[in-house]
Structures are given as C-alpha cells and as structure tokens.
C-alpha atoms as a PDB file:
ATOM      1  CA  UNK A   1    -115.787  -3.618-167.544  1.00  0.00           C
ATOM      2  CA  UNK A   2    -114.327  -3.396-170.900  1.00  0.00           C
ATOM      3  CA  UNK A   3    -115.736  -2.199-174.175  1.00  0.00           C
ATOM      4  CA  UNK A   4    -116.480  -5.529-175.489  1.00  0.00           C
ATOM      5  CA  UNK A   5    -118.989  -6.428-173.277  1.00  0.00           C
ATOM      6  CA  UNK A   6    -122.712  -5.928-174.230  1.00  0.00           C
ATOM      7  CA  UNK A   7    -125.105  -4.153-171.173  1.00  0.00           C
ATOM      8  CA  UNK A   8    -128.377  -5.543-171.382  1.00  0.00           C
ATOM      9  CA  UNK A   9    -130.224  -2.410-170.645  1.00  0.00           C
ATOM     10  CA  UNK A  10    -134.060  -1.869-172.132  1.00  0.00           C
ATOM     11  CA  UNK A  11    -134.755   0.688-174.135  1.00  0.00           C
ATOM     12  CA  UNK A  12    -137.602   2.706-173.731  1.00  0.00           C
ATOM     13  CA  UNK A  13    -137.942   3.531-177.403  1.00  0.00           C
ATOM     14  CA  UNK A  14    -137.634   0.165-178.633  1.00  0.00           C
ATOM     15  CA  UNK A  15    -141.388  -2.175-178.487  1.00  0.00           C
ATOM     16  CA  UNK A  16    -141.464  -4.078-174.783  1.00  0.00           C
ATOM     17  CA  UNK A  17    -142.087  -7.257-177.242  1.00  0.00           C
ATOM     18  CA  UNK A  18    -138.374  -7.531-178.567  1.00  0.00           C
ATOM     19  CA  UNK A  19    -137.480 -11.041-179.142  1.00  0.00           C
ATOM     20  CA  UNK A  20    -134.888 -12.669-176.346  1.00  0.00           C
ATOM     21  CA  UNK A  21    -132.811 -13.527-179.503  1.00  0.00           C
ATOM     22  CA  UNK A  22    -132.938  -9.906-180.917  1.00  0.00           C
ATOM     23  CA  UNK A  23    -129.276  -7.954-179.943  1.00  0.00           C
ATOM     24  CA  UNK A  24    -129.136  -4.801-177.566  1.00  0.00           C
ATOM     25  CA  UNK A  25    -126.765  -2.618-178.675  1.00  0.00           C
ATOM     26  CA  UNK A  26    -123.939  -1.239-176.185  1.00  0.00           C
ATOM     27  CA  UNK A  27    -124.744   1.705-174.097  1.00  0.00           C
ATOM     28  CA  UNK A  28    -121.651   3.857-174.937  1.00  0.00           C
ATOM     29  CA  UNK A  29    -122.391   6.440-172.636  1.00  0.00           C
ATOM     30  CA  UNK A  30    -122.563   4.037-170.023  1.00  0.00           C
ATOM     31  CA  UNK A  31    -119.174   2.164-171.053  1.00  0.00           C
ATOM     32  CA  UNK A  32    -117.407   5.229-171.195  1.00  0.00           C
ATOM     33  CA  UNK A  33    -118.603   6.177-167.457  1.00  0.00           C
ATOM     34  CA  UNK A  34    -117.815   2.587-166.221  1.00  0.00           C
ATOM     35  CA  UNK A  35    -114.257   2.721-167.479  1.00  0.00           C
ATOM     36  CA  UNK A  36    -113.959   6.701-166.206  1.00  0.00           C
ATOM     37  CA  UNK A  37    -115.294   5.217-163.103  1.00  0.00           C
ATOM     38  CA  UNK A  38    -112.895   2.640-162.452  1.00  0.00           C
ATOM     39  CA  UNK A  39    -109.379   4.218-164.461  1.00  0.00           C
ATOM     40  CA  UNK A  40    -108.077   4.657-160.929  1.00  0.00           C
ATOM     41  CA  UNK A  41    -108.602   0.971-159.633  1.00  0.00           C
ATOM     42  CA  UNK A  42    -107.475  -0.341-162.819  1.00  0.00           C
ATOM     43  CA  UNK A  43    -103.757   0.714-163.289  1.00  0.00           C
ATOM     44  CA  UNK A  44    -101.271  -1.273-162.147  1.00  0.00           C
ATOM     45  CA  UNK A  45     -99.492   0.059-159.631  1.00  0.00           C
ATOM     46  CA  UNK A  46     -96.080  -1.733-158.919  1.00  0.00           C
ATOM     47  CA  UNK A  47     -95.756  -0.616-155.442  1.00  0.00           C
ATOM     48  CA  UNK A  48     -98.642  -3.524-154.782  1.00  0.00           C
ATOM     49  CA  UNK A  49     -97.433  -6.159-157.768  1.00  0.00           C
ATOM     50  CA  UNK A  50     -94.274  -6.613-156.773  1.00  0.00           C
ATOM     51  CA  UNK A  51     -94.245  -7.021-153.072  1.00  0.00           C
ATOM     52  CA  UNK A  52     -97.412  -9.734-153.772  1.00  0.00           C
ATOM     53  CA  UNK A  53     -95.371 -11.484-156.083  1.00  0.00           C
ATOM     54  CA  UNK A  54     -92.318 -11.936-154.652  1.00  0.00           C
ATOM     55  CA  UNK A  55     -93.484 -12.578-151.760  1.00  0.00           C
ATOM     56  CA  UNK A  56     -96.075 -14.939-152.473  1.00  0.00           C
ATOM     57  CA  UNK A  57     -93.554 -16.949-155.091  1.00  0.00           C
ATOM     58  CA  UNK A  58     -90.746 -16.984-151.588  1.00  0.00           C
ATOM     59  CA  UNK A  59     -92.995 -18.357-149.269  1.00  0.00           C
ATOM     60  CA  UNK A  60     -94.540 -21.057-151.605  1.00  0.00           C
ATOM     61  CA  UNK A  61     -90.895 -22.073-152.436  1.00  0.00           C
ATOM     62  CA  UNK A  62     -89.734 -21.845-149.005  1.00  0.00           C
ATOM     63  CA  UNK A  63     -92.727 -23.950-148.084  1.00  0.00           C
ATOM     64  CA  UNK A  64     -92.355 -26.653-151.001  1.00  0.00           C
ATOM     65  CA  UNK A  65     -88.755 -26.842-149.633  1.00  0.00           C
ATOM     66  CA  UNK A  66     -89.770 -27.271-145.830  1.00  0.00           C
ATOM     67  CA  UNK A  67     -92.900 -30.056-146.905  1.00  0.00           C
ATOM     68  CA  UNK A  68     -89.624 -31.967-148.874  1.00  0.00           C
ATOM     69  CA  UNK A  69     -87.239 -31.577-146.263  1.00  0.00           C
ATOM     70  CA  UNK A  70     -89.224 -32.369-142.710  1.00  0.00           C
ATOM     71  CA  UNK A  71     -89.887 -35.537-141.648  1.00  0.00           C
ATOM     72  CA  UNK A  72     -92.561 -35.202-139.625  1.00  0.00           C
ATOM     73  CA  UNK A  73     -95.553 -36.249-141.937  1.00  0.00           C
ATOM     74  CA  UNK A  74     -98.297 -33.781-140.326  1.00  0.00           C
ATOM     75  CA  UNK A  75     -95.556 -31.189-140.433  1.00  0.00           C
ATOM     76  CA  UNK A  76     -94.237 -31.442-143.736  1.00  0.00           C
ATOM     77  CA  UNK A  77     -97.919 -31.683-144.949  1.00  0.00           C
ATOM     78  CA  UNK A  78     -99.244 -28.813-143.426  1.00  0.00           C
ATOM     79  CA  UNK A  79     -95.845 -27.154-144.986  1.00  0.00           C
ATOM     80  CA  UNK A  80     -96.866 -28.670-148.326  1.00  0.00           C
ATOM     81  CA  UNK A  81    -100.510 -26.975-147.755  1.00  0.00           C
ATOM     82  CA  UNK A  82     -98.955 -23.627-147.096  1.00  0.00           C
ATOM     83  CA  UNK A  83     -97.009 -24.205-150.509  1.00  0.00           C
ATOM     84  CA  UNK A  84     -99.968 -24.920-152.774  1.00  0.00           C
ATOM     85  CA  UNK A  85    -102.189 -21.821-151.277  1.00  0.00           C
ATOM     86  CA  UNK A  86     -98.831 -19.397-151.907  1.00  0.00           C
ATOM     87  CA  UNK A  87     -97.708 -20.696-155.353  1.00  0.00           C
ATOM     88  CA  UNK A  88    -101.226 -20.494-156.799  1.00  0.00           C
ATOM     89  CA  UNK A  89    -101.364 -16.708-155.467  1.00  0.00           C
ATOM     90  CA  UNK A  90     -98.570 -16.099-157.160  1.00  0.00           C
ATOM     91  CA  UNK A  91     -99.633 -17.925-160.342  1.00  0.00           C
ATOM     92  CA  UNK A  92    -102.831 -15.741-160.439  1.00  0.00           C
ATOM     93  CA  UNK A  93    -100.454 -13.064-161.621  1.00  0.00           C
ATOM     94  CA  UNK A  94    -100.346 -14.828-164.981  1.00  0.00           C
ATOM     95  CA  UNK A  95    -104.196 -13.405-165.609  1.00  0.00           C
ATOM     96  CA  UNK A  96    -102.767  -9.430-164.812  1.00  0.00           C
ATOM     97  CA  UNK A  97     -99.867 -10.135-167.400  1.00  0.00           C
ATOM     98  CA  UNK A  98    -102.700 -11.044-170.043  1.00  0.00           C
ATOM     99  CA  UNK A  99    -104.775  -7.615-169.257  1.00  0.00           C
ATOM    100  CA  UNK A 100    -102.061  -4.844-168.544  1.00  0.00           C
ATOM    101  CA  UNK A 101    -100.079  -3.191-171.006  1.00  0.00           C
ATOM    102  CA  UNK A 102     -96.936  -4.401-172.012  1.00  0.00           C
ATOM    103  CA  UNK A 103     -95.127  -1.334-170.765  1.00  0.00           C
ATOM    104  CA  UNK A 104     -97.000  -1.235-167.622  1.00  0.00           C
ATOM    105  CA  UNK A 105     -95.113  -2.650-165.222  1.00  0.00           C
ATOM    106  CA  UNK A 106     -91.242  -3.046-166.755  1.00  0.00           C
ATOM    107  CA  UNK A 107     -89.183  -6.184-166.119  1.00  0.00           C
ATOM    108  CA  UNK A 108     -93.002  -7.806-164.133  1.00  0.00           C
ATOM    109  CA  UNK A 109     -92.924  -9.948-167.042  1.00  0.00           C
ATOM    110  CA  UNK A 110     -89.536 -11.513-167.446  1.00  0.00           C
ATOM    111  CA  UNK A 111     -89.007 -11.660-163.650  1.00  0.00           C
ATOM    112  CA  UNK A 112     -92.460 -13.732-163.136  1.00  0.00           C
ATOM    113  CA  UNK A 113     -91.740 -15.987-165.926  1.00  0.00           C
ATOM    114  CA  UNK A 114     -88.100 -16.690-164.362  1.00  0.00           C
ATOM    115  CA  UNK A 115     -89.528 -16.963-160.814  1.00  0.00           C
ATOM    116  CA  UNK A 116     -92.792 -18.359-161.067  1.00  0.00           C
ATOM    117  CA  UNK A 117     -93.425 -18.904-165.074  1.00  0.00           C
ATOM    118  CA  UNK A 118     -91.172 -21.481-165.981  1.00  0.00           C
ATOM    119  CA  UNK A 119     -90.136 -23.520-162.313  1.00  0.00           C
ATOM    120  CA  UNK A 120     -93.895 -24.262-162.167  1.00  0.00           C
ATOM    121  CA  UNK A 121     -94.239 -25.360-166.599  1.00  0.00           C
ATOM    122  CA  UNK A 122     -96.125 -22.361-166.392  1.00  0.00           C
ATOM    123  CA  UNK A 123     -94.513 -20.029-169.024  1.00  0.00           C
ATOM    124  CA  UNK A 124     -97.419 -16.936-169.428  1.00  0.00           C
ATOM    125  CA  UNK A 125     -97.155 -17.677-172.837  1.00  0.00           C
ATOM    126  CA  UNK A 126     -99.713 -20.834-171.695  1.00  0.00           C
ATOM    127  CA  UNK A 127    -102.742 -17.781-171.017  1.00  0.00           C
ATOM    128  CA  UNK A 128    -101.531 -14.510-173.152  1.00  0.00           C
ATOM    129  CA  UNK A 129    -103.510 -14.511-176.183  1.00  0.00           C
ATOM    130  CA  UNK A 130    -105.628 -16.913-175.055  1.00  0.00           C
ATOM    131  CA  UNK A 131    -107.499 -15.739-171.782  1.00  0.00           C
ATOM    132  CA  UNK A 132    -108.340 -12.416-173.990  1.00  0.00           C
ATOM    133  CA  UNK A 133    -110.154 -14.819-176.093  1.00  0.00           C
ATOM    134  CA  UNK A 134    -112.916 -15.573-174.286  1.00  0.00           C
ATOM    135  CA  UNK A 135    -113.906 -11.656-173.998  1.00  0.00           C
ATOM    136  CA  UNK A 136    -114.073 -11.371-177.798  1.00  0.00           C
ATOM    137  CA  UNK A 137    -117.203 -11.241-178.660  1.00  0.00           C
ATOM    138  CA  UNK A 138    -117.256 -12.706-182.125  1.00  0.00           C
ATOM    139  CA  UNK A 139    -115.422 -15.724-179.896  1.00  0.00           C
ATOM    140  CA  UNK A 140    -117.406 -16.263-176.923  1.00  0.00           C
ATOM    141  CA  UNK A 141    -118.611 -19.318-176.531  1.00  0.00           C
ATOM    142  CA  UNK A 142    -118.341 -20.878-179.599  1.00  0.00           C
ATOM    143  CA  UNK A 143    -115.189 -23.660-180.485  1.00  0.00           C
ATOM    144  CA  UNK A 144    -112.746 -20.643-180.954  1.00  0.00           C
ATOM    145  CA  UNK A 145    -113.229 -19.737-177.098  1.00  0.00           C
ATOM    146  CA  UNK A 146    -110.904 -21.717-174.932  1.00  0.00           C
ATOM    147  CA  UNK A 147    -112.639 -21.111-171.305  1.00  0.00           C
ATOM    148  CA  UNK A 148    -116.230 -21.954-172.575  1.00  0.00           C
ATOM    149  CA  UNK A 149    -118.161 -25.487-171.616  1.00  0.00           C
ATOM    150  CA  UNK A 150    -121.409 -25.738-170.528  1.00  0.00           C
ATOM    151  CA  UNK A 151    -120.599 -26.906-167.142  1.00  0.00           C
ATOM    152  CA  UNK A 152    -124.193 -25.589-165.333  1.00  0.00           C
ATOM    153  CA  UNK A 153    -125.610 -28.070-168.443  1.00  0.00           C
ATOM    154  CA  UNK A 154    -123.146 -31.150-167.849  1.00  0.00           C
ATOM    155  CA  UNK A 155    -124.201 -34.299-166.023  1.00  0.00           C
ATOM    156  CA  UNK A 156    -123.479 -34.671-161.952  1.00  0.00           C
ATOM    157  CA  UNK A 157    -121.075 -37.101-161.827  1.00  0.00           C
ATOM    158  CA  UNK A 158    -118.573 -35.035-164.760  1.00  0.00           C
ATOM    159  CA  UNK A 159    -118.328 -31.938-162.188  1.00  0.00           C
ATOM    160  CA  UNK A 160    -116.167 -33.768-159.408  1.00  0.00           C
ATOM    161  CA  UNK A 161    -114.380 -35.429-163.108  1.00  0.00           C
ATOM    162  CA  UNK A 162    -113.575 -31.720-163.790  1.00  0.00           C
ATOM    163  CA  UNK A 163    -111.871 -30.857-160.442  1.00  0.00           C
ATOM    164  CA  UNK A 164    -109.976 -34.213-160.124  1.00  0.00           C
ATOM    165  CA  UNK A 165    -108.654 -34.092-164.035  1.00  0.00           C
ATOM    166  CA  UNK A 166    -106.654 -30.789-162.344  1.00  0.00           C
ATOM    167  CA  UNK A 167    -104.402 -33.376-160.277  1.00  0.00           C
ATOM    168  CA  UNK A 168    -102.621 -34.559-164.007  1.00  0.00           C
ATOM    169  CA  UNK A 169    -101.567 -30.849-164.838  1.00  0.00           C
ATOM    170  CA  UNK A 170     -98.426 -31.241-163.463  1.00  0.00           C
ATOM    171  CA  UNK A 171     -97.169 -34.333-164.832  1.00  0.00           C
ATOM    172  CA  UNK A 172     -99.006 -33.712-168.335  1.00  0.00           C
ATOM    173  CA  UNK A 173     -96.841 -30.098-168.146  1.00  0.00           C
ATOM    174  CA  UNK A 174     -93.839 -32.306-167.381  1.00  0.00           C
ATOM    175  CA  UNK A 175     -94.213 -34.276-170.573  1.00  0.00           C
ATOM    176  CA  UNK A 176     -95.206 -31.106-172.509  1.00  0.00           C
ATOM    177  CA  UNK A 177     -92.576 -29.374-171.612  1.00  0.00           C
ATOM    178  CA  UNK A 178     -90.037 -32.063-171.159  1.00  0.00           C
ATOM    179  CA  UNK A 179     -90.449 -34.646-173.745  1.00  0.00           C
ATOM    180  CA  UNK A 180     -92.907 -33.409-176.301  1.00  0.00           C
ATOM    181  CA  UNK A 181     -91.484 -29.521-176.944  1.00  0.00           C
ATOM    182  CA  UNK A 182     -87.815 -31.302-177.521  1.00  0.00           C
ATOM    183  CA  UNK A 183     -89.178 -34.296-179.780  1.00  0.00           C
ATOM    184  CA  UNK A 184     -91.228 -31.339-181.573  1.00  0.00           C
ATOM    185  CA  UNK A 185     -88.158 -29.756-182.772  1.00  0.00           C
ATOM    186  CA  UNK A 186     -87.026 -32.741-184.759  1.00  0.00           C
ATOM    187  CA  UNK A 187     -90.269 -33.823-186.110  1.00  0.00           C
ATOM    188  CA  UNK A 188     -92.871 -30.764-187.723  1.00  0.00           C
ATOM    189  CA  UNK A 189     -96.200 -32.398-187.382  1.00  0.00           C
ATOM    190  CA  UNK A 190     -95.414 -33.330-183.985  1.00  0.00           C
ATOM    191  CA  UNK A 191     -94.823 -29.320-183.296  1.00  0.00           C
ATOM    192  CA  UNK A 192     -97.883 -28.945-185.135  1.00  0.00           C
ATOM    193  CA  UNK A 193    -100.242 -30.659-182.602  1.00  0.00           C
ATOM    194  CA  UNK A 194     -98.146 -29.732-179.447  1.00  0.00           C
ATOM    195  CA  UNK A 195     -98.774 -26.104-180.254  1.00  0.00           C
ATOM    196  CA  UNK A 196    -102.464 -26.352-181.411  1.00  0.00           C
ATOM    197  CA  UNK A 197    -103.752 -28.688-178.469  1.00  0.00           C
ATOM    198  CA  UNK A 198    -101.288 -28.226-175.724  1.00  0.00           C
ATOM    199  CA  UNK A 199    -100.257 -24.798-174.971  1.00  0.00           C
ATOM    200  CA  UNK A 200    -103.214 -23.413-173.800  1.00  0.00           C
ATOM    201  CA  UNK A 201    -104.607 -22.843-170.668  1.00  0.00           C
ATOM    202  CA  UNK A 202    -107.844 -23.678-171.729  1.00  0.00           C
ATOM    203  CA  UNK A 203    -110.934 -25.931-170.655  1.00  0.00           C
ATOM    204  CA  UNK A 204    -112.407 -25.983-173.922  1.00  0.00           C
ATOM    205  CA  UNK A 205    -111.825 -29.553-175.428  1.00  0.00           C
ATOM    206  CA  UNK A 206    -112.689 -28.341-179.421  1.00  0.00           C
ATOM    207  CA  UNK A 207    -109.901 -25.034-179.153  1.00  0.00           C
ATOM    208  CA  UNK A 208    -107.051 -25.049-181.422  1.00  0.00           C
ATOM    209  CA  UNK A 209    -104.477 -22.768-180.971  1.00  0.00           C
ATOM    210  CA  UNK A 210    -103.116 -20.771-183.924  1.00  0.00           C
ATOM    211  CA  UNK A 211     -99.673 -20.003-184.498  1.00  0.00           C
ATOM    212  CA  UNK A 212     -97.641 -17.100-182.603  1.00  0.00           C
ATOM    213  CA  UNK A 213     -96.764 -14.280-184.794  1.00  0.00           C
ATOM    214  CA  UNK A 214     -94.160 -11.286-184.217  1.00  0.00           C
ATOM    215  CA  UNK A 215     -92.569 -10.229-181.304  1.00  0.00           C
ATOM    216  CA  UNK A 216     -94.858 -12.813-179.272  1.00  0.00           C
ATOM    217  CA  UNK A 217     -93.717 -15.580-181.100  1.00  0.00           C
ATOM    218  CA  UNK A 218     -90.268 -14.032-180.671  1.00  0.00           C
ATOM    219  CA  UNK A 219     -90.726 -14.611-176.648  1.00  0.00           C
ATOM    220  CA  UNK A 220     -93.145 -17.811-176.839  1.00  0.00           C
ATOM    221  CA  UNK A 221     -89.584 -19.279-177.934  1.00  0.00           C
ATOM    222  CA  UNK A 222     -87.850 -18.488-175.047  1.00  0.00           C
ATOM    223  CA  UNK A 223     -90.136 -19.190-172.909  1.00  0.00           C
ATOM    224  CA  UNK A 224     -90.624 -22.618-174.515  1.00  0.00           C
ATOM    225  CA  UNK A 225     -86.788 -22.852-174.284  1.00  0.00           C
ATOM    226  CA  UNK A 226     -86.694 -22.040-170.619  1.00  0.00           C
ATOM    227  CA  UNK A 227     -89.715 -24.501-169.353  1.00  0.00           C
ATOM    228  CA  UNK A 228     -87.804 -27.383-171.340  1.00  0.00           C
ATOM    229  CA  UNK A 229     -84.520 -27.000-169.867  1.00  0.00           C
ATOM    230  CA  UNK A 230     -86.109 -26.989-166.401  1.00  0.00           C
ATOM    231  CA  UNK A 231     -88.013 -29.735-167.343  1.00  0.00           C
ATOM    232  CA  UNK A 232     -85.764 -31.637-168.125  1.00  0.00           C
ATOM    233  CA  UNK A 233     -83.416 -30.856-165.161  1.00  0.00           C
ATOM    234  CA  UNK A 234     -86.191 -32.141-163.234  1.00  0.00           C
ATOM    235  CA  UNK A 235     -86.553 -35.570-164.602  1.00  0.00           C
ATOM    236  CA  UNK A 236     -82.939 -35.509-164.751  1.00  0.00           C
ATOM    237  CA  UNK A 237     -82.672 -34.905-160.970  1.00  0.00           C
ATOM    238  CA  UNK A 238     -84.154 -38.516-160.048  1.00  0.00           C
ATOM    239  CA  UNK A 239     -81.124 -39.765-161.099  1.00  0.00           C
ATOM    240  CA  UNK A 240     -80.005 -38.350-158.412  1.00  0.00           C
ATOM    241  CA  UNK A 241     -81.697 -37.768-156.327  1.00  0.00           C
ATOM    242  CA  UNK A 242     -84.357 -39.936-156.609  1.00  0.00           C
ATOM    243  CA  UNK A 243     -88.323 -39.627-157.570  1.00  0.00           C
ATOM    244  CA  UNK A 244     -88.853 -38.422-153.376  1.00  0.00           C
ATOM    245  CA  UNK A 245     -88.847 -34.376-154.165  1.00  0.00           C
ATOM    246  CA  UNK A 246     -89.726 -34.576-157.995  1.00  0.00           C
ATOM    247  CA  UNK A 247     -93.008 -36.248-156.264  1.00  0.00           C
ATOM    248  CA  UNK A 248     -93.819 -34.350-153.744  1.00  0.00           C
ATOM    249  CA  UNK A 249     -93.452 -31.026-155.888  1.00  0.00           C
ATOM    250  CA  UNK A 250     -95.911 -32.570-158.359  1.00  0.00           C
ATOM    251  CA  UNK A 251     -98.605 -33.338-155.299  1.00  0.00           C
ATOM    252  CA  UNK A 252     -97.899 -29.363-154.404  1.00  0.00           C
ATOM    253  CA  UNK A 253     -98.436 -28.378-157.796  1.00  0.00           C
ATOM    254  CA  UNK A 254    -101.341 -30.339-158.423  1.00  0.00           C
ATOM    255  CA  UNK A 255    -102.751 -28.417-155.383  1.00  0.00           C
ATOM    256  CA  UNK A 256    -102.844 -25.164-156.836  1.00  0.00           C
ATOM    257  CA  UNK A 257    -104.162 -26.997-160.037  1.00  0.00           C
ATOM    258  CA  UNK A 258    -107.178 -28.135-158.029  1.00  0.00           C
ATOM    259  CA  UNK A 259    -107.275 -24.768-156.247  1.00  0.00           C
ATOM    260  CA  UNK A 260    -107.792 -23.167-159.670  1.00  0.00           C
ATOM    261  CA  UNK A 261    -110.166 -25.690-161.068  1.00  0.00           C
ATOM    262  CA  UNK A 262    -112.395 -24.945-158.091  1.00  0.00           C
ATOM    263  CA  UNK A 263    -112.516 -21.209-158.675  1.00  0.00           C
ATOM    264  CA  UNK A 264    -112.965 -22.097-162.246  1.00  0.00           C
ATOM    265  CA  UNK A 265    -115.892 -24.373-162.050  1.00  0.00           C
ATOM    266  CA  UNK A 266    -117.428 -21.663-159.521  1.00  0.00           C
ATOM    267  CA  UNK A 267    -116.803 -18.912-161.828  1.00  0.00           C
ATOM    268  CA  UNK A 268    -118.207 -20.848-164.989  1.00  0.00           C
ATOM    269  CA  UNK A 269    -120.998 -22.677-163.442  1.00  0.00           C
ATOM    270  CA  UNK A 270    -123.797 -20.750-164.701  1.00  0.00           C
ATOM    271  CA  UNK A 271    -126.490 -21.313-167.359  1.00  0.00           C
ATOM    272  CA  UNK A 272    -129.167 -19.055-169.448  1.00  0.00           C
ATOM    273  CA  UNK A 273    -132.673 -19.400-171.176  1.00  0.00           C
ATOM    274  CA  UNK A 274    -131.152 -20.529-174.121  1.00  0.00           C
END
C-alpha cells in the first residue's frame, strides 16, 4: 500500500448520509501502520532478485533455443511452451524496476535490460514512468493514465479482441524498434509520434507519452540504441538464415504477450457504481 491510495473507511463523526461522490480523506494513521507493517516484505533483497532472474531469463533462452533447434514438433513445442512461461517470469521484473529505488539493487538494472530488456524489444524504459502513472491519483483513470479502460463495461465479443491483439506485440516491437526508431532519427515529426504513441506499455488507447527529461532521458537513449541494433540484427539474420527462428521466436514471444494480457484483463476487469 502506498501513500497515494485513498482507504475508504467511514467516519463516525461525519453524517451516515455523505454523498457516494463526496471524497474520504486518507487515514494517515492507518497508512503509516500499513507501510510500518509491510517495510520488511517490501525491500528488495538481491539474494532473491537475482537468482529469479537469471535463472528464469537462462531457461527461457535455453528453451527458445531447444523449441528452434528440435525437430520433433510435440517436442520442440512443448520446449517452446516452457520458453514463453520462463521469459514472461523474467519480464515481470520490469514492474520491480518501476517501484524500487534506483540504488536498490546496483547493476539489476543494466544487467536486465542487456539480458532480458532489449533481446525481447523490451527496454524498461517501455514501463518506468509510465506504470507509476496509473497510481497517481490526479491520473487515475482519466486519458493521462495508460493502464485504465473500462474493460468490466466493454462489449463480450472485444474481451477475447483484447487477449488476441497481444499476439502482434512482437512484430509491432520489431517495427518499433527496428524500422520506426531509425527512420525517427532522420525525420522529427516522425520521432514525435513514435515517442508519444509507441513507447509505452500501456492499454490505454487516448495516452500520450511526454518527453523524457534528465538522466532518464539520458538512459531512454541507450536503451533505444540497444533494442534497434538488435532489431535490426534480427531482421538482418533472415538473410541468413532464413525467416524459420526469427518466426518461431516471435510465436514464443507472443506467448508471454498473451500470458500478460490474461493477467491484465483479470487484474482490470472490475467495475463500480459509477
């Protein structure tokens, strides 16, 4: 629980006839035990973030390798399965990296981004200082909060729509990343619109990104640098290659893109009075 969340907790001095629309204020006293209360659960401890990284980003890889490689179909699918389940547990990490402090956990950053980050066009710079968006209150649920739609209040047939849309992530990162950042570079308004509309990780189809400032802005460049060249190795490689292991990696990926979608649509799929 942070501070910015708002306890809906009656108060006996206050008329039982307040209006639903009428604000309760925070109970600060209650905040302050609920963040006592859980200070020991909620520090990042590297002896447990590192092992579950690492080895969740080895075995997806080793997997992804093992569904390209084997030519037993049922095999190399099952292998394939493996690789989408470990990859998007080591994805997940890209929420901690938006919550702990930068100096909790030295290097966790960098090494993610090189190991999990940028192979999968997955920079963190795609979900830090935009995931902490949506627990602003002055930005929740309005246009300027990128995980908000009214999913519970959607029509039947646009739910399954919202899971299957997941399966374009990874070529849609691939032409981000690949063709769009580069052609960016040499024309401005193109940058413009890239940065605004496609490099968040966000559900919200009216949220515009604004610009990076400082030191982020600093590493959303390198980042951005990073995911292009490997991007672009990657198209490069059918040339070689050929499309065979560009394609299935994009089936894998899109795996942990529906895996995510799911646990999104269960997390958001909730509606109120109003």
């Amino acid at each position: 629980m942070t501070a910015h969340e708002t306890i809906d907790v009656p108060d006996p001095a206050q008329p039982a006839s307040r209006g639903k629309d009428t604000p309760i204020p925070d109970d600060m006293e209650m905040l302050r035990a609920a963040v006592e209360l859980t200070r020991d659960i909620s520090t990042a401890r590297p002896a447990v973030y590192w092992p579950d990284m690492l080895f969740s980003a080895v075995a997806g890889y080793a997997a992804l390798a093992g569904a390209i490689l084997i030519g037993n179909p049922v095999l190399a699918a099952g292998s394939g399965i493996v690789a989408a389940v470990a990859l998007y547990r080591a994805l997940l990490f890209i929420h901690e990296l938006t919550h702990i402090h930068k100096n909790a956990l030295p290097g966790f950053r960098l090494v993610w981004n090189l190991l999990v980050g940028i192979p999968l066009l997955t920079p963190s710079f795609m979900y830090e200082g935009v995931h902490t968006l949506h627990h602003a209150r002055t930005r929740y649920g309005t246009a300027e909060d990128p995980e908000y739609l009214p999913l519970a209040l959607m029509k039947p047939w646009s739910l399954p729509v919202f899971i299957l849309v997941a399966l374009l992530a990874p070529p849609a990162l691939l032409l981000r990343f690949g063709i769009l950042n580069p052609l960016s570079v040499v024309i401005p308004p193109l940058r413009r619109v890239v940065w605004e509309r496609f490099s968040a990780l966000s559900i919200n189809p009216d949220f515009r990104r604004r610009p990076p400032e400082g030191a982020f802005r600093r590493m959303v460049f390198w980042q951005e640098v990073g995911a292009s060249l490997w991007a672009i190795l990657l198209l490069g490689s059918v040339a070689f290659i050929g499309w065979r292991p560009l394609a299935i990696a994009l089936v894998v990926v899109a795996g942990t893109a529906v895996l995510n979608q799911v646990r999104t649509l269960v997390a958001h799929l909730w509606e109120n009075d109003g």
